[in-house]
Protein backbone atom coordinates (compact mmCIF):
# COMPACT_ATOMS: atom_id res chain seq x y z
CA UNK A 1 -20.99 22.02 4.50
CA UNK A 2 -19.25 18.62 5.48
CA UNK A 3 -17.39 17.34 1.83
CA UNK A 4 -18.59 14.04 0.76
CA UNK A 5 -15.35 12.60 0.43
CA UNK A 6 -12.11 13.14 2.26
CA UNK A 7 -8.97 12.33 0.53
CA UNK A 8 -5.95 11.98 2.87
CA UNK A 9 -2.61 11.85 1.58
CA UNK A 10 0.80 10.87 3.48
CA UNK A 11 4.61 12.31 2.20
CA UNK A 12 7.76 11.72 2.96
CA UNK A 13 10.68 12.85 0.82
CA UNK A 14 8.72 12.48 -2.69
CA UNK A 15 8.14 16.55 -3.47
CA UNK A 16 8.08 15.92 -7.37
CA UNK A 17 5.59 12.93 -7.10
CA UNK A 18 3.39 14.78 -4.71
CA UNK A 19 3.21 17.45 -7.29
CA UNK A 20 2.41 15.36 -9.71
CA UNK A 21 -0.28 13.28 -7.71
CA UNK A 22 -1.81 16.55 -6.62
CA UNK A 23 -2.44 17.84 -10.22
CA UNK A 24 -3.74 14.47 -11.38
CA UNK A 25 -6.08 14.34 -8.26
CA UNK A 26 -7.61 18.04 -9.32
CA UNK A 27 -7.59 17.43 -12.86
CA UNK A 28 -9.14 13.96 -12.86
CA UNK A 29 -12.35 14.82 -10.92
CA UNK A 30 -15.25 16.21 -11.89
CA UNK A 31 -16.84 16.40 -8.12
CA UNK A 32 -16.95 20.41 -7.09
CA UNK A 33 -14.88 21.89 -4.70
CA UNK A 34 -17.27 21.70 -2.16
CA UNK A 35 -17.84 18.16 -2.31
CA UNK A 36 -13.90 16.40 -1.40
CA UNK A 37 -11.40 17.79 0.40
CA UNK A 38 -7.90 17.05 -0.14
CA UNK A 39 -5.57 16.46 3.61
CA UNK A 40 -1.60 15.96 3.15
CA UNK A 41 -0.07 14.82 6.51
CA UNK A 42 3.71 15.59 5.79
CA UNK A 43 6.24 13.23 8.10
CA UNK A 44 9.08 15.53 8.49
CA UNK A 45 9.83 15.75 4.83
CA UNK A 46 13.49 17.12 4.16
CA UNK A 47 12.79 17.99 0.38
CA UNK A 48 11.10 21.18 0.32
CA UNK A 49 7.82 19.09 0.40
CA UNK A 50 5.99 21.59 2.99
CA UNK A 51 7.25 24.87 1.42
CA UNK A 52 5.93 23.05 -1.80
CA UNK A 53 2.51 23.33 -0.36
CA UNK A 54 2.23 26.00 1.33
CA UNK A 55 2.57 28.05 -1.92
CA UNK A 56 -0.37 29.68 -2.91
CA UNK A 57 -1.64 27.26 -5.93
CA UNK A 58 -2.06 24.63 -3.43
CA UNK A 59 -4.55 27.08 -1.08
CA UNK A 60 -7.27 24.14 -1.73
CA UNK A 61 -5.52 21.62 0.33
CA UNK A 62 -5.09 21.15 3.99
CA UNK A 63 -1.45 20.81 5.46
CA UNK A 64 -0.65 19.25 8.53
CA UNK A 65 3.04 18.65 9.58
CA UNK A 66 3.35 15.45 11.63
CA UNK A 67 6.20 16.49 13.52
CA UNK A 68 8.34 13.40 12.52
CA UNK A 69 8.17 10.32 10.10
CA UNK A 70 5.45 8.52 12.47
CA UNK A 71 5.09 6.31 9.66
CA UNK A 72 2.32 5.62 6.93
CA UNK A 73 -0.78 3.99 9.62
CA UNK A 74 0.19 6.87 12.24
CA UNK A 75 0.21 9.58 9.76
CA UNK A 76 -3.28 8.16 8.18
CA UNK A 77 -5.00 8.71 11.30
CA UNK A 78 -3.64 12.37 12.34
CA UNK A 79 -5.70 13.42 8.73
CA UNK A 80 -8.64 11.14 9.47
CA UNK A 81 -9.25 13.03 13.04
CA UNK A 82 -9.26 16.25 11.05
CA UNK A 83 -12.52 15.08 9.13
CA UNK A 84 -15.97 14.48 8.94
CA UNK A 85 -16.12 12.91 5.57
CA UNK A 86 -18.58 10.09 4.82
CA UNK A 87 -16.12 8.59 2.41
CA UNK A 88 -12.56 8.92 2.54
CA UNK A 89 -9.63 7.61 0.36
CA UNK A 90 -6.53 6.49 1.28
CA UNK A 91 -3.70 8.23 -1.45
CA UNK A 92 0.19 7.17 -1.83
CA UNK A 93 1.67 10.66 -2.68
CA UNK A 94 4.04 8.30 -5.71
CA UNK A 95 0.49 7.81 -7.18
CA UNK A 96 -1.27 9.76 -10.67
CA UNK A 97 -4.71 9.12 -11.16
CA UNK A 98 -6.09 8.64 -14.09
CA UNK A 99 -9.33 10.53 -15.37
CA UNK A 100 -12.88 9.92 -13.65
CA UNK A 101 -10.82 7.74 -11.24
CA UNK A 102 -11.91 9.70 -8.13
CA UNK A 103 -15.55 10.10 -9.23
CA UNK A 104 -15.72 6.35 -10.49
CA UNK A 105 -14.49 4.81 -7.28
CA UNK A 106 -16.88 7.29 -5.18
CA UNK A 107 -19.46 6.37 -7.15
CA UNK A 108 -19.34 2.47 -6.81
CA UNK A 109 -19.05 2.30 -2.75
CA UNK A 110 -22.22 5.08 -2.76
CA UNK A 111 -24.12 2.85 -4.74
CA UNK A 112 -23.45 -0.60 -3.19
CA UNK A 113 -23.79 -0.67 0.65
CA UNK A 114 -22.82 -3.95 1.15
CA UNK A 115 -19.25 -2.73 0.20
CA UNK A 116 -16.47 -1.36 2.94
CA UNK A 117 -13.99 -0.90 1.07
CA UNK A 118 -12.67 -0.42 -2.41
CA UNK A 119 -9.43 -0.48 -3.74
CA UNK A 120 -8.24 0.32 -7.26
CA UNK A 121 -6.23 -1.46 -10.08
CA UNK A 122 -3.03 0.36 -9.69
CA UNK A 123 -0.37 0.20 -13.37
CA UNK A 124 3.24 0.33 -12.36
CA UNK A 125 5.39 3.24 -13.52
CA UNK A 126 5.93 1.52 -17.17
CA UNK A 127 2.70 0.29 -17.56
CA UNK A 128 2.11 -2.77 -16.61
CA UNK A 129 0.03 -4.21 -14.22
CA UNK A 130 0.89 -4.37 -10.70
CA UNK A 131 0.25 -7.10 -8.64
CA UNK A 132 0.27 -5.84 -4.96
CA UNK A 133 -2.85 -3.74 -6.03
CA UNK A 134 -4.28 -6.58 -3.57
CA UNK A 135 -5.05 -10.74 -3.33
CA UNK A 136 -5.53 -13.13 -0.82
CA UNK A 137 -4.25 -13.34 2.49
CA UNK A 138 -1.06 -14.75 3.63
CA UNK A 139 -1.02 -18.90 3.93
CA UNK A 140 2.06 -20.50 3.96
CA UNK A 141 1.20 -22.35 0.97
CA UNK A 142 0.51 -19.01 -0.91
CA UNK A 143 4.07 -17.53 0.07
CA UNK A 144 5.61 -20.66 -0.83
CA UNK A 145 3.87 -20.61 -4.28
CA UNK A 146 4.55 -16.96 -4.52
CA UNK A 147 8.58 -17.05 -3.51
CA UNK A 148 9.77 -20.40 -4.30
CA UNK A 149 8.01 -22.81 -5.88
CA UNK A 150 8.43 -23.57 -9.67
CA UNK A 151 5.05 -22.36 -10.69
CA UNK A 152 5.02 -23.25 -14.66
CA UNK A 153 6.23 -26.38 -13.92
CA UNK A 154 3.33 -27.42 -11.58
CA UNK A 155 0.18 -27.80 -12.50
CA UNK A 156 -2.19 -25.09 -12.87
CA UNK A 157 -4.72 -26.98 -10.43
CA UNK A 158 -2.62 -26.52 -7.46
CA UNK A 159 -2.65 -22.88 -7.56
CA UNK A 160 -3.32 -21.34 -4.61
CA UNK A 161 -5.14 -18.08 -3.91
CA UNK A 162 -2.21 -15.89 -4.70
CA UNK A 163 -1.38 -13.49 -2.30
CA UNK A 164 -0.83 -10.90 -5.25
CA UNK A 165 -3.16 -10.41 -8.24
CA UNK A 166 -2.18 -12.34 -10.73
CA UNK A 167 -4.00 -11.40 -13.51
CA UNK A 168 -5.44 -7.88 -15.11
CA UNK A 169 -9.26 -8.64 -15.29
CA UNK A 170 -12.09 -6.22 -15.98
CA UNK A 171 -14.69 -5.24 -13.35
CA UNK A 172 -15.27 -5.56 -9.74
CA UNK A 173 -14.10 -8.76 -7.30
CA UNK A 174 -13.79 -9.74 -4.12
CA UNK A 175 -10.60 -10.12 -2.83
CA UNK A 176 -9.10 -10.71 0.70
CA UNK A 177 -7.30 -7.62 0.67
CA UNK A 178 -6.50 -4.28 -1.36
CA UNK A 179 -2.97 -2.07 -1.29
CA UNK A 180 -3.52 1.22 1.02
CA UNK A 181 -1.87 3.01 -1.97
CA UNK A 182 -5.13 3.43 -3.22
CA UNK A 183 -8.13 2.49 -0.78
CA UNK A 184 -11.30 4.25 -0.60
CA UNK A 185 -13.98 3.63 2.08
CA UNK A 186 -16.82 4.26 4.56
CA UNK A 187 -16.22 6.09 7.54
CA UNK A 188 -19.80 4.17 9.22
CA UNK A 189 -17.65 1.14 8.58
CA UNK A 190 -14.29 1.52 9.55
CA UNK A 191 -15.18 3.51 12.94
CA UNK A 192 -12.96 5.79 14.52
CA UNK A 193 -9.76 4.08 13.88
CA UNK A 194 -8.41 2.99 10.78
CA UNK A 195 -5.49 0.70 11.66
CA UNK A 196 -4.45 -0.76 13.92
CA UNK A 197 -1.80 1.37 15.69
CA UNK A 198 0.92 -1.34 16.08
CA UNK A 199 1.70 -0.73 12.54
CA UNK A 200 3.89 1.40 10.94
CA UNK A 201 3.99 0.86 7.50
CA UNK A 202 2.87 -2.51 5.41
CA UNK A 203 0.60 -5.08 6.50
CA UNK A 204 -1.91 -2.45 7.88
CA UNK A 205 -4.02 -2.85 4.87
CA UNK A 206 -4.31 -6.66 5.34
CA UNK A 207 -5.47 -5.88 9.34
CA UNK A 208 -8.32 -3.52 7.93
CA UNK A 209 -9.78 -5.66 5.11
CA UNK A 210 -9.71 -8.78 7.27
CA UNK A 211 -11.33 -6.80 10.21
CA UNK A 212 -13.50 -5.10 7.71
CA UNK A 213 -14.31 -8.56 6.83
CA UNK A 214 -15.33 -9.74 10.10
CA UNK A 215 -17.91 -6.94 10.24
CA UNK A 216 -19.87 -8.59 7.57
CA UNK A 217 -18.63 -5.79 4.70
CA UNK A 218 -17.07 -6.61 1.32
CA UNK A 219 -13.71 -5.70 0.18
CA UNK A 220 -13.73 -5.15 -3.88
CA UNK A 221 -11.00 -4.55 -5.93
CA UNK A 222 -11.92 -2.68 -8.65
CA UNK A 223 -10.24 -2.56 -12.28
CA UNK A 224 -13.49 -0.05 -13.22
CA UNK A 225 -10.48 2.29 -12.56
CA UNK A 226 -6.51 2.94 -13.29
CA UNK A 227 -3.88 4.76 -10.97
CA UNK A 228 -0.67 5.04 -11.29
CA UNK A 229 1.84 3.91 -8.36
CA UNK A 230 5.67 4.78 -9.02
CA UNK A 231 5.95 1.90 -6.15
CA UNK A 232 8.29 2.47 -3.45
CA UNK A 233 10.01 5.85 -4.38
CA UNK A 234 9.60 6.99 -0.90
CA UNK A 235 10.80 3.86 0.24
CA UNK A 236 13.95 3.78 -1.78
CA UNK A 237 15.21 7.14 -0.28
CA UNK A 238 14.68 5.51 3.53
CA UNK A 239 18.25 4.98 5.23
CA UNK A 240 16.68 3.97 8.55
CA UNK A 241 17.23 0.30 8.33
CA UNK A 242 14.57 -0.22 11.02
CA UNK A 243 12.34 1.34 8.65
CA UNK A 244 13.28 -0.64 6.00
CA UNK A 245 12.31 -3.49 8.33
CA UNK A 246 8.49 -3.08 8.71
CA UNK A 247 8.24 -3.88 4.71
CA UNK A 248 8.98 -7.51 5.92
CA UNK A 249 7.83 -7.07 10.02
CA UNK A 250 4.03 -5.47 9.24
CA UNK A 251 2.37 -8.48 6.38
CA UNK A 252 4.34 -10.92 9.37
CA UNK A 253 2.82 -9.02 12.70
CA UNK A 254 -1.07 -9.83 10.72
CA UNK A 255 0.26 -13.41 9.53
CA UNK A 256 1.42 -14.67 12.88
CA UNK A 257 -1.98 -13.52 14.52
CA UNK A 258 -3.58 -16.71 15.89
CA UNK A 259 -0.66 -19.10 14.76
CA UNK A 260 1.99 -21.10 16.41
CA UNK A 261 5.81 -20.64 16.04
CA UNK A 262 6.19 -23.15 13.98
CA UNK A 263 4.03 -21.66 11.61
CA UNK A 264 6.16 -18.32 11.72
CA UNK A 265 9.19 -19.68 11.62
CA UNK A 266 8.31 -21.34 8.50
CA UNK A 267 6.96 -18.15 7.34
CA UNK A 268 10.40 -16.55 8.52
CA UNK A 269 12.39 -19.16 6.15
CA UNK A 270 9.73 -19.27 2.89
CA UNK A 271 10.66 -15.08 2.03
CA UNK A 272 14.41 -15.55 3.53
CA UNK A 273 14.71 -18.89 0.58
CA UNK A 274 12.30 -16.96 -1.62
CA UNK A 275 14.43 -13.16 -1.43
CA UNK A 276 17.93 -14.77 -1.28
CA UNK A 277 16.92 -16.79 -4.74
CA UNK A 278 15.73 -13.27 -5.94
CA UNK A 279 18.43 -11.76 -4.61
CA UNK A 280 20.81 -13.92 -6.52
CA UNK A 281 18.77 -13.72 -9.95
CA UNK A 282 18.94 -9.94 -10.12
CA UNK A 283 22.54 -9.93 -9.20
CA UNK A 284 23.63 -11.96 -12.26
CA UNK A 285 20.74 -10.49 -14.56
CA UNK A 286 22.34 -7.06 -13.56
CA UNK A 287 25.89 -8.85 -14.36
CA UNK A 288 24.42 -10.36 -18.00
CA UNK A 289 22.52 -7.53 -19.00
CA UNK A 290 23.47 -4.29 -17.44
CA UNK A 291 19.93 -2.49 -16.43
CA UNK A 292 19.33 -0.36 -13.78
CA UNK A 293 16.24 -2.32 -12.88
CA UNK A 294 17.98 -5.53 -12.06
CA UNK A 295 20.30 -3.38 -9.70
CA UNK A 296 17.14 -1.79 -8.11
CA UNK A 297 15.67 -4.67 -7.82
CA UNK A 298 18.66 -6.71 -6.14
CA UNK A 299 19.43 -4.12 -4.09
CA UNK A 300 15.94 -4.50 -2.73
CA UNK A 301 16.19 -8.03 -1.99
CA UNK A 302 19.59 -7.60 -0.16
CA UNK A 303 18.09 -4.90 1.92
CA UNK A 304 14.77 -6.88 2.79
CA UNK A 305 17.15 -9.83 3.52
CA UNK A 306 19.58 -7.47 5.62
CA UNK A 307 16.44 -5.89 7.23
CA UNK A 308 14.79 -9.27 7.92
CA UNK A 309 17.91 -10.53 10.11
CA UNK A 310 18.05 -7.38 12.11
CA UNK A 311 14.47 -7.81 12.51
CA UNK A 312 14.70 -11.42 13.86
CA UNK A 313 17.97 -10.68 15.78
CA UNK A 314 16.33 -8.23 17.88
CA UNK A 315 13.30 -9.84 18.75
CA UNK A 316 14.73 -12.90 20.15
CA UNK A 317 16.95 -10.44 22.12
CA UNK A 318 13.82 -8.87 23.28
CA UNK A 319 12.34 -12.66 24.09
């Protein structure tokens, strides 16, 4: 019997989260065994993540090894070959999800065929809402509002389409785009390949919706439903700063489809003003009032800035 719903899962270097997102995914659903399946693609974890699961409590779940960190797109895929599910979601392993999550989500894109994909509101690891849950697709006038504009000084009028949620609304919307973390959808829809493979990690999820899109299929965000995303855990522990670099190189490989250079090169300079003001802020909030969050959060920015000149650097070396 072919499971109704295939939920594919892809680690690296989060053992303790994985745990934890594994319980929450058995414990939250009331679907039977036979009807989901549960596939974790492991990218050459160096935590004890595989040994983890090969122990016997997790004899319910498939394992694959990926033979290398061949990224979060890549490492989708290699699960997505290895099943015939109807429906399949898209897991972070940093993710906990909440009761009737699962079922609720599976539920909505069964009963609404107009629908291609779903994604869920997603609470950051304090609570509060988080924003890159999904929104609207990159403009420059979005980024600009986003980075470095002085929003509550402008009027509310001009607003944009934000490029991440900005508020924490009940019920089902269309939106541009939803964050892979948590995206469910329909394998008649999506075809045989989910993204594109010139991705590695970020941006992917913006080249499904939109092609989704084009297809004639909605793309809902859905607040019927909570999961947790400890955002960026994996992320944090990545010393490759190539790597680091496809946070900033994947949302600008879909932006700078069908535009000019000027157009990317004012991209390029909106998130270098936008992260080295952000970059700055944190510094001196960390200096003012000594939290570990402002020093997580500037060391971000310097690394995104760091990673964004590499970036550049090397492709005009390449041109």
């Amino acid at each position: 019997m072919t499971p109704e719903l295939a939920i594919i899962i892809v680690n690296w270097n989060v053992k303790d989260l994985l745990e934890d997102c594994l319980k929450s995914v058995k414990q939250s659903t009331r679907l039977g065994e036979e009807h989901y399946e549960v596939i974790v693609v492991d990218n050459a974890s160096s935590d004890g993540s595989v040994e983890m699961l090969r122990d016997p409590r997790f004899a319910w779940l498939q394992v694959i090894e990926a033979g290398g960190n061949v990224g979060f797109a890549p490492g989708c895929q290699i699960g997505y070959e290895e099943t015939n599910a109807p429906y399949v979601l898209l897991l972070n392993p940093d993710t906990f999800v909440h009761d009737g999550a699962i079922d609720q989500m599976l539920a909505t894109l069964r009963n609404d065929a107009t629908i291609g994909i779903l994604g869920s509101r997603l609470l950051n690891s304090d609570g509060t809402f988080q924003r890159a849950a999904g929104g609207a697709f990159p403009t420059l006038y979005n980024l600009a509002w986003n980075y470095v504009l002085p929003k509550r000084l402008l009027p509310s009028s001009w607003r944009p389409a934000p490029v991440y949620i900005e508020d924490d609304l009940p019920g089902l919307r269309d939106l541009d785009w939803v964050s892979g973390a948590s995206l469910m959808f329909r394998r008649d829809v999506v075809g045989p390949q989910i993204f594109s493979p010139d991705f590695f990690m970020f941006g992917e999820d913006m080249q499904l919706c939109h092609r989704i899109q084009q297809n004639g299929y909605r793309v809902i965000f859905s607040a019927l439903q909570t999961i947790t995303h400890h955002h960026g855990k994996s992320f944090a522990k990545q010393p490759s700063m190539e790597v680091i670099g496809t946070v900033f190189k994947g949302p600008r490989q879909f932006f700078r489809k069908d535009r000019g250079r000027l157009s990317c090169l004012m991209y390029d300079t909106i998130l270098f003003i936008g992260y080295s003001m952000r970059w700055l802020a944190f510094s001196t909030l960390a200096i003012l009032r000594p939290n570990n969050d402002y020093r997580t959060m500037a060391r971000f920015c310097r690394r995104y800035l760091w990673a964004m000149v590499l970036s550049l650097s090397s492709r005009r070396k390449r041109m």
